[in-house]
N, C-alpha and C. Protein backbone atom coordinates (compact mmCIF):
# COMPACT_ATOMS: atom_id res chain seq x y z
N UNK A 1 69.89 84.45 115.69
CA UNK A 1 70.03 84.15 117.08
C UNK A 1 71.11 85.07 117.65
N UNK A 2 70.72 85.72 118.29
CA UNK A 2 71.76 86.67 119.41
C UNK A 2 72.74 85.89 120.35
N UNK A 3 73.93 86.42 120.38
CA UNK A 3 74.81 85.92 121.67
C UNK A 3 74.25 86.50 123.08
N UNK A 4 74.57 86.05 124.03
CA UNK A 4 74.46 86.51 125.50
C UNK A 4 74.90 87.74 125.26
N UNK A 5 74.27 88.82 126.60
CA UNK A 5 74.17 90.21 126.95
C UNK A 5 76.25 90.07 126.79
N UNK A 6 76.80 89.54 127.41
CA UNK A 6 78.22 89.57 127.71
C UNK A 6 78.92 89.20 126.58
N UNK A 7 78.40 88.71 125.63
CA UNK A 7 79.73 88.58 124.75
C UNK A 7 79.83 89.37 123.74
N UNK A 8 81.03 89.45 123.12
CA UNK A 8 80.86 90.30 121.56
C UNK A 8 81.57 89.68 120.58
N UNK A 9 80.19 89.72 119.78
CA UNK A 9 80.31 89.01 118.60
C UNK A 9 80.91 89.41 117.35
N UNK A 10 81.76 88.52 116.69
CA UNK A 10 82.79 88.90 115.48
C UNK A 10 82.11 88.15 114.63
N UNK A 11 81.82 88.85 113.79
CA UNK A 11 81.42 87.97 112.38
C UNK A 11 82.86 88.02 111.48
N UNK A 12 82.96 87.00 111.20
CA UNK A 12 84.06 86.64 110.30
C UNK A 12 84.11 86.31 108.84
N UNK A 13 83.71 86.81 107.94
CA UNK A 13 83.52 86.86 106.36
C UNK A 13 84.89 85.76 105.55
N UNK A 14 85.01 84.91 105.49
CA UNK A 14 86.05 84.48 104.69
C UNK A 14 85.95 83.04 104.16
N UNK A 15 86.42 82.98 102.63
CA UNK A 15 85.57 81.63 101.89
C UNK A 15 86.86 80.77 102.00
N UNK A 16 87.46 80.91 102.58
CA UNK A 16 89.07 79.95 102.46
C UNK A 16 88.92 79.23 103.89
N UNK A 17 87.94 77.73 103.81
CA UNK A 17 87.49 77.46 105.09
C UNK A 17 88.57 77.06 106.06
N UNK A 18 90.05 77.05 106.20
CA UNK A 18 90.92 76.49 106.48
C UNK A 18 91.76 77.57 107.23
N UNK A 19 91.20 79.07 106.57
CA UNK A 19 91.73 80.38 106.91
C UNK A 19 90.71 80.97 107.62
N UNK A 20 89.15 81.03 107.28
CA UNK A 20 88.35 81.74 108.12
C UNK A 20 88.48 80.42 109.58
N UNK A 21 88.64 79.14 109.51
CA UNK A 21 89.04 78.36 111.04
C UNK A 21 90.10 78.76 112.08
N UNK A 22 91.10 79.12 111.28
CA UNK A 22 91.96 80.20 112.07
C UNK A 22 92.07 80.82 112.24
N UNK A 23 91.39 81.96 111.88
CA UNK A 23 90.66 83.27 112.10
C UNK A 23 89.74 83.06 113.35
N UNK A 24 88.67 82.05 113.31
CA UNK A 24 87.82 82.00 114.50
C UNK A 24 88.62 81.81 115.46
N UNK A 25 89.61 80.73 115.64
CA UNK A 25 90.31 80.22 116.67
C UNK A 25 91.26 81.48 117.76
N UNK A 26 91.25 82.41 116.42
CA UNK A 26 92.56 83.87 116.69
C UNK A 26 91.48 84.48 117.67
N UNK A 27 90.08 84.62 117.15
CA UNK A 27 89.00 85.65 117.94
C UNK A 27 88.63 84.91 118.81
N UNK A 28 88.22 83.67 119.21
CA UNK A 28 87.78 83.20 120.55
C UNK A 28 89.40 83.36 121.63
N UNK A 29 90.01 82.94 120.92
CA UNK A 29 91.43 83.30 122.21
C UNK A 29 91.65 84.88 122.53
N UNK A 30 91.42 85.70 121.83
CA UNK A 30 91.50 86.64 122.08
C UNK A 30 90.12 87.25 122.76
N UNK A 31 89.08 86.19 123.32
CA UNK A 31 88.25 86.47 124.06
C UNK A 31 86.75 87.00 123.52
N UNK A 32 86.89 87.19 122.44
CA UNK A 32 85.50 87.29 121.91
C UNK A 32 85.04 86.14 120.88
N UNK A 33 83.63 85.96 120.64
CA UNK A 33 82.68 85.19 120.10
C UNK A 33 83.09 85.24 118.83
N UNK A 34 83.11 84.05 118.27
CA UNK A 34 83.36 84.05 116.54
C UNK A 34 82.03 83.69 116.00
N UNK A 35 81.70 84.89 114.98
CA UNK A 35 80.17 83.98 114.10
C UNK A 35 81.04 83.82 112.91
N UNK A 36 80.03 82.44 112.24
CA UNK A 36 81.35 82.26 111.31
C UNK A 36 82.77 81.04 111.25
N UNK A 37 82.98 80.95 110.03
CA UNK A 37 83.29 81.98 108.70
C UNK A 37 82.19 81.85 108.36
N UNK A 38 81.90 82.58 107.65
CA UNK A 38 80.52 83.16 106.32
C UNK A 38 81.34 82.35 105.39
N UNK A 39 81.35 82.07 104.31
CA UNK A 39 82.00 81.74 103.26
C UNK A 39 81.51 82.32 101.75
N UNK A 40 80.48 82.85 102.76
CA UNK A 40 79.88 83.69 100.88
C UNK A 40 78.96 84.89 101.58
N UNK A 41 78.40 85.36 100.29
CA UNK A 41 77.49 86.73 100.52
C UNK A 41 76.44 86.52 101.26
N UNK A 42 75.78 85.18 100.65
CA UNK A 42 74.57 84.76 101.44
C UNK A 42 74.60 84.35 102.59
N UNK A 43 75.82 83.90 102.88
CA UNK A 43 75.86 83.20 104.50
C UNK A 43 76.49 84.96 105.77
N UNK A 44 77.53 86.05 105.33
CA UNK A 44 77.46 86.99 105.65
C UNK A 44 76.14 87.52 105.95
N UNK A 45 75.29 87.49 104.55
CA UNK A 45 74.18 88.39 105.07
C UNK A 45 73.43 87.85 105.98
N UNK A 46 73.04 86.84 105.90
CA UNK A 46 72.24 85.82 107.08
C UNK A 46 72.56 86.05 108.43
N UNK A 47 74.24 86.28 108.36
CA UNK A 47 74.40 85.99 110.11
C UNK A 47 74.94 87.70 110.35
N UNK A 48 74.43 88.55 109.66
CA UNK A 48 74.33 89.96 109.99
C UNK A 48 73.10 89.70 110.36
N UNK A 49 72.03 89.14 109.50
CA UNK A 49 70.54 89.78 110.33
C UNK A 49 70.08 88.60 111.73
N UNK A 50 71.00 87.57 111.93
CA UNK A 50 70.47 86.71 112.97
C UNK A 50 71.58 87.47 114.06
N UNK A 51 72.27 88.06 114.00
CA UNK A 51 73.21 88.82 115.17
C UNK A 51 73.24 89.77 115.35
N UNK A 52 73.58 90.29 116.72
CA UNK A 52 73.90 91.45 116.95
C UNK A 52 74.98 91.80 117.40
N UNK A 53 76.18 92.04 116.25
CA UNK A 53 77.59 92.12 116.18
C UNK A 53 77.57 93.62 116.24
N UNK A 54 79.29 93.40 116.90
CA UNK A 54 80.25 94.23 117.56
C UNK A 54 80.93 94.79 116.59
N UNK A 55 81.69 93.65 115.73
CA UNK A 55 82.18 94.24 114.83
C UNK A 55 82.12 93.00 113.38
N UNK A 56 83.61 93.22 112.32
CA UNK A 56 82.86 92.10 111.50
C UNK A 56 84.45 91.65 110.72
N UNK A 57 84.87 91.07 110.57
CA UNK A 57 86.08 90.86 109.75
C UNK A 57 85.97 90.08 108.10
N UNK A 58 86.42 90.79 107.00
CA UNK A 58 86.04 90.72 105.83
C UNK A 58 87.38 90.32 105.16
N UNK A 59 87.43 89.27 104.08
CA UNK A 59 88.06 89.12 103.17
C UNK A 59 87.64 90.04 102.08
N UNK A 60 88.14 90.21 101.31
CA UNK A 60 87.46 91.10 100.29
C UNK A 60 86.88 90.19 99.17
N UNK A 61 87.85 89.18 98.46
CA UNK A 61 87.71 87.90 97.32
C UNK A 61 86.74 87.34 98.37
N UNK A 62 85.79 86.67 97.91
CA UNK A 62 85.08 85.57 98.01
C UNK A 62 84.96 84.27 97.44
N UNK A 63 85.50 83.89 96.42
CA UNK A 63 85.50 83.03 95.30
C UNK A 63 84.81 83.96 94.64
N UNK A 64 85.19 82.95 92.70
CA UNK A 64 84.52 83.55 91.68
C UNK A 64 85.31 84.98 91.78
N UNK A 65 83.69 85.98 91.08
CA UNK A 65 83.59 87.34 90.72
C UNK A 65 82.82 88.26 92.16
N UNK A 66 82.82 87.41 92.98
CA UNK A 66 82.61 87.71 94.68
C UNK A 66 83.45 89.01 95.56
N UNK A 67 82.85 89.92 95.71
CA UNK A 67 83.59 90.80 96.68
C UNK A 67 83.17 90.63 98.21
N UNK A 68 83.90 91.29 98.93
CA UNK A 68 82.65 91.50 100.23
C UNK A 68 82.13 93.37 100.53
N UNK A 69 82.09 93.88 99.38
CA UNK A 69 81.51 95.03 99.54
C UNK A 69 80.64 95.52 99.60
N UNK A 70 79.43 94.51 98.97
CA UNK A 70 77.92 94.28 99.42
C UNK A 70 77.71 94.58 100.79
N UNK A 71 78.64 93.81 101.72
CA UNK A 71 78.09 92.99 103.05
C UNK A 71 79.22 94.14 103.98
N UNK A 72 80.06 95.15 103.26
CA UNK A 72 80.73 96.27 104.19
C UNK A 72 80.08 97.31 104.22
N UNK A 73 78.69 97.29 103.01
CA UNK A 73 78.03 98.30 102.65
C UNK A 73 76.53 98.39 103.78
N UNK A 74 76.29 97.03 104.14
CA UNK A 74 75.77 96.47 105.19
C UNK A 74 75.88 97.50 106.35
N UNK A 75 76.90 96.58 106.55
CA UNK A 75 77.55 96.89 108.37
C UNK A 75 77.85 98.32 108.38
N UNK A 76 77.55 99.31 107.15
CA UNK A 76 78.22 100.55 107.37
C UNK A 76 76.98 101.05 107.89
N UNK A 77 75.91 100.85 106.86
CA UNK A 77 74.54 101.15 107.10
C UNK A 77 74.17 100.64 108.67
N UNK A 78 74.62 99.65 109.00
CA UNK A 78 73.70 99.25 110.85
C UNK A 78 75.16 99.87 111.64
N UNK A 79 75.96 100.56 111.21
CA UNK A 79 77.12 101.40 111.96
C UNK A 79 77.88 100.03 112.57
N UNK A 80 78.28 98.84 112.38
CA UNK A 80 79.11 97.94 112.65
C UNK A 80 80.58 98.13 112.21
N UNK A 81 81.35 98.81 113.21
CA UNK A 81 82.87 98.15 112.73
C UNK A 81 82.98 97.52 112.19
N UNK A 82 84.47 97.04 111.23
CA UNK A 82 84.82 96.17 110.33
C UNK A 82 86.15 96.43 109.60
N UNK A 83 86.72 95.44 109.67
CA UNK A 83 88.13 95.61 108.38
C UNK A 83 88.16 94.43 107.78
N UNK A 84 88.91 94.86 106.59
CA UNK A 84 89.05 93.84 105.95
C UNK A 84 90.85 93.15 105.89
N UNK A 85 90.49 91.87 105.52
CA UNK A 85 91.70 90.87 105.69
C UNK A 85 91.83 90.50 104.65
N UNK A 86 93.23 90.50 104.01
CA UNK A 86 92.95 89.96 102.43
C UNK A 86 94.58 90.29 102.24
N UNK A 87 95.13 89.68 101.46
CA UNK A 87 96.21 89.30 100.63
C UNK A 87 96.64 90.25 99.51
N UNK A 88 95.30 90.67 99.57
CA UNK A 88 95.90 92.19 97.89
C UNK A 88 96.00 93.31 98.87
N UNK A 89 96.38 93.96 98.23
CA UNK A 89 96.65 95.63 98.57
C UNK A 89 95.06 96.13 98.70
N UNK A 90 95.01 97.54 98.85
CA UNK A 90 93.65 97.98 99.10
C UNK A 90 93.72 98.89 97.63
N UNK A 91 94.40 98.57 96.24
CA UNK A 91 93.35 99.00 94.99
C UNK A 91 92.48 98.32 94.79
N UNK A 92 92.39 97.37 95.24
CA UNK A 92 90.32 96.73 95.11
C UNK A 92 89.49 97.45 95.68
N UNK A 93 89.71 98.31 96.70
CA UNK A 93 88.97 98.98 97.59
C UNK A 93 88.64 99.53 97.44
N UNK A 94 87.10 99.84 97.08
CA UNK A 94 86.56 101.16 96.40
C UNK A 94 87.03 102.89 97.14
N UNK A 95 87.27 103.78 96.68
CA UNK A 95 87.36 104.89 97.52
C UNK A 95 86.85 105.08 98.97
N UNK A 96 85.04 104.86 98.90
CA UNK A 96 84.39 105.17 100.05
C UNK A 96 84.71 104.11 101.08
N UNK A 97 85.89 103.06 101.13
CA UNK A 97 86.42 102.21 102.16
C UNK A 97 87.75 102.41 102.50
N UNK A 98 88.47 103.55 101.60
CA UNK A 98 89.92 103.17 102.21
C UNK A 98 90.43 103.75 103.25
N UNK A 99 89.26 104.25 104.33
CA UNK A 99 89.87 104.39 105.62
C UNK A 99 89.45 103.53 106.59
N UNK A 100 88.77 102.42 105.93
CA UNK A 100 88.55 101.12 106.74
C UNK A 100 89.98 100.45 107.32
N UNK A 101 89.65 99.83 108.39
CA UNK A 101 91.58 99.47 108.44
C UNK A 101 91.82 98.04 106.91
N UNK A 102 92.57 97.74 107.36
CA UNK A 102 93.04 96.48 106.46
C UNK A 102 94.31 95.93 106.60
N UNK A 103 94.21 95.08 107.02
CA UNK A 103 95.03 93.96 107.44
C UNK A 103 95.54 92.99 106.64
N UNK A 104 96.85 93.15 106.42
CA UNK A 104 96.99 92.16 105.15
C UNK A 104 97.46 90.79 105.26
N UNK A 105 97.06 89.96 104.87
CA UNK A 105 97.50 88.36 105.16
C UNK A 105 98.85 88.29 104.23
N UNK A 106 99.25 87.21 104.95
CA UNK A 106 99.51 86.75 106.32
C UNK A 106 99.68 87.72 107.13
N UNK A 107 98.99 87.49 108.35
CA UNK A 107 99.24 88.37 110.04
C UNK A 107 99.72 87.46 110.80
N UNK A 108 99.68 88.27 111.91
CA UNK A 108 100.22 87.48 112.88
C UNK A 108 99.01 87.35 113.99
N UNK A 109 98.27 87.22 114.90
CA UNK A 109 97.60 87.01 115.74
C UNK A 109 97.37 88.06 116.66
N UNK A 110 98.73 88.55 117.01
CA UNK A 110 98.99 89.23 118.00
C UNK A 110 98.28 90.93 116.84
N UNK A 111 98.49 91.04 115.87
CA UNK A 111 97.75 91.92 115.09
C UNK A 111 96.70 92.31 115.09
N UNK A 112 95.85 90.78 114.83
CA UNK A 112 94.25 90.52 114.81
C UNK A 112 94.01 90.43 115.98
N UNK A 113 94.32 90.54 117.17
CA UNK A 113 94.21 91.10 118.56
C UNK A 113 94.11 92.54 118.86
N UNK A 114 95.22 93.11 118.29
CA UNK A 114 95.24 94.46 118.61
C UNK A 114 93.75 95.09 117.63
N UNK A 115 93.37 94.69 115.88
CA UNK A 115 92.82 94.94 115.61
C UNK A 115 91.42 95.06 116.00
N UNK A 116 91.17 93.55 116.57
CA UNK A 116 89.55 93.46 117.41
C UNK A 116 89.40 94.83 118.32
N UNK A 117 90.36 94.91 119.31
CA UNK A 117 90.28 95.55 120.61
C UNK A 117 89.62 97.10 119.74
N UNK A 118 90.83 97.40 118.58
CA UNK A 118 90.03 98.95 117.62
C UNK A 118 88.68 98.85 117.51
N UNK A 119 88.48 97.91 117.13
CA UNK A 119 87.19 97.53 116.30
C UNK A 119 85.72 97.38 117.49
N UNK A 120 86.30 96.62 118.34
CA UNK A 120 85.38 95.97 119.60
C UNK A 120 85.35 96.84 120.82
N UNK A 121 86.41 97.09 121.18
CA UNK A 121 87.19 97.35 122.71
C UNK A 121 87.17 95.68 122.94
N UNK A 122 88.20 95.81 124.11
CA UNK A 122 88.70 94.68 124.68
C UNK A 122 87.29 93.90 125.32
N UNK A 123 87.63 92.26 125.26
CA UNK A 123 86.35 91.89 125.85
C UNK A 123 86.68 91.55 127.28
């Protein structure tokens, strides 16, 4: 299902349902559409092919043996912006991503603001 002509949609990748909720809460105040959280690969990929996103925000861990590099490998292929949010450093990051941005948790809001606007333009 598509959002309206006017909004832009953030898909939000993150299995820490308590963290991808404040994550949505950060992107609707900051004026754009939250899809999401995804909490896994299967729910990412799903709401890549039911949307037509702007951009996409990724944890990298998923639970388990879970990355989200499947689903960056995605969005690279349909040309979707994206960074990832995550708590480790970027040696998880395969080579062909480390000029993706990356944002490391804890942020601050005012961050993941400035980041959307890179990612989106302002809504």
């Amino acid at each position: 299902m598509t959002g309206k002509s006017s909004e832009i949609l953030i898909l939000i990748v993150e299995d820490d349902p308590l963290v991808g909720e404040s994550i949505r809460v950060w992107v609707a105040e900051a004026g754009y559409r939250a899809i999401g959280p995804a909490l896994s690969l299967t729910e990412a990929k799903a709401a890549i092919a039911d949307n037509t996103l702007a951009a996409a925000l990724l944890d990298i861990r998923l639970g388990g043996d879970d990355r989200s590099f499947e689903v960056a490998d995605i969005l690279a292929a349909l040309r979707v912006p994206f960074a990832f949010l995550s708590a480790y450093t970027d040696v998880l990051t395969p080579r062909k991503f480390r000029d993706v941005p990356h944002l490391m948790k804890p942020f601050a809001g005012e961050a993941l603001t400035a980041l959307l606007h890179r990612l989106a333009g302002p809504p």
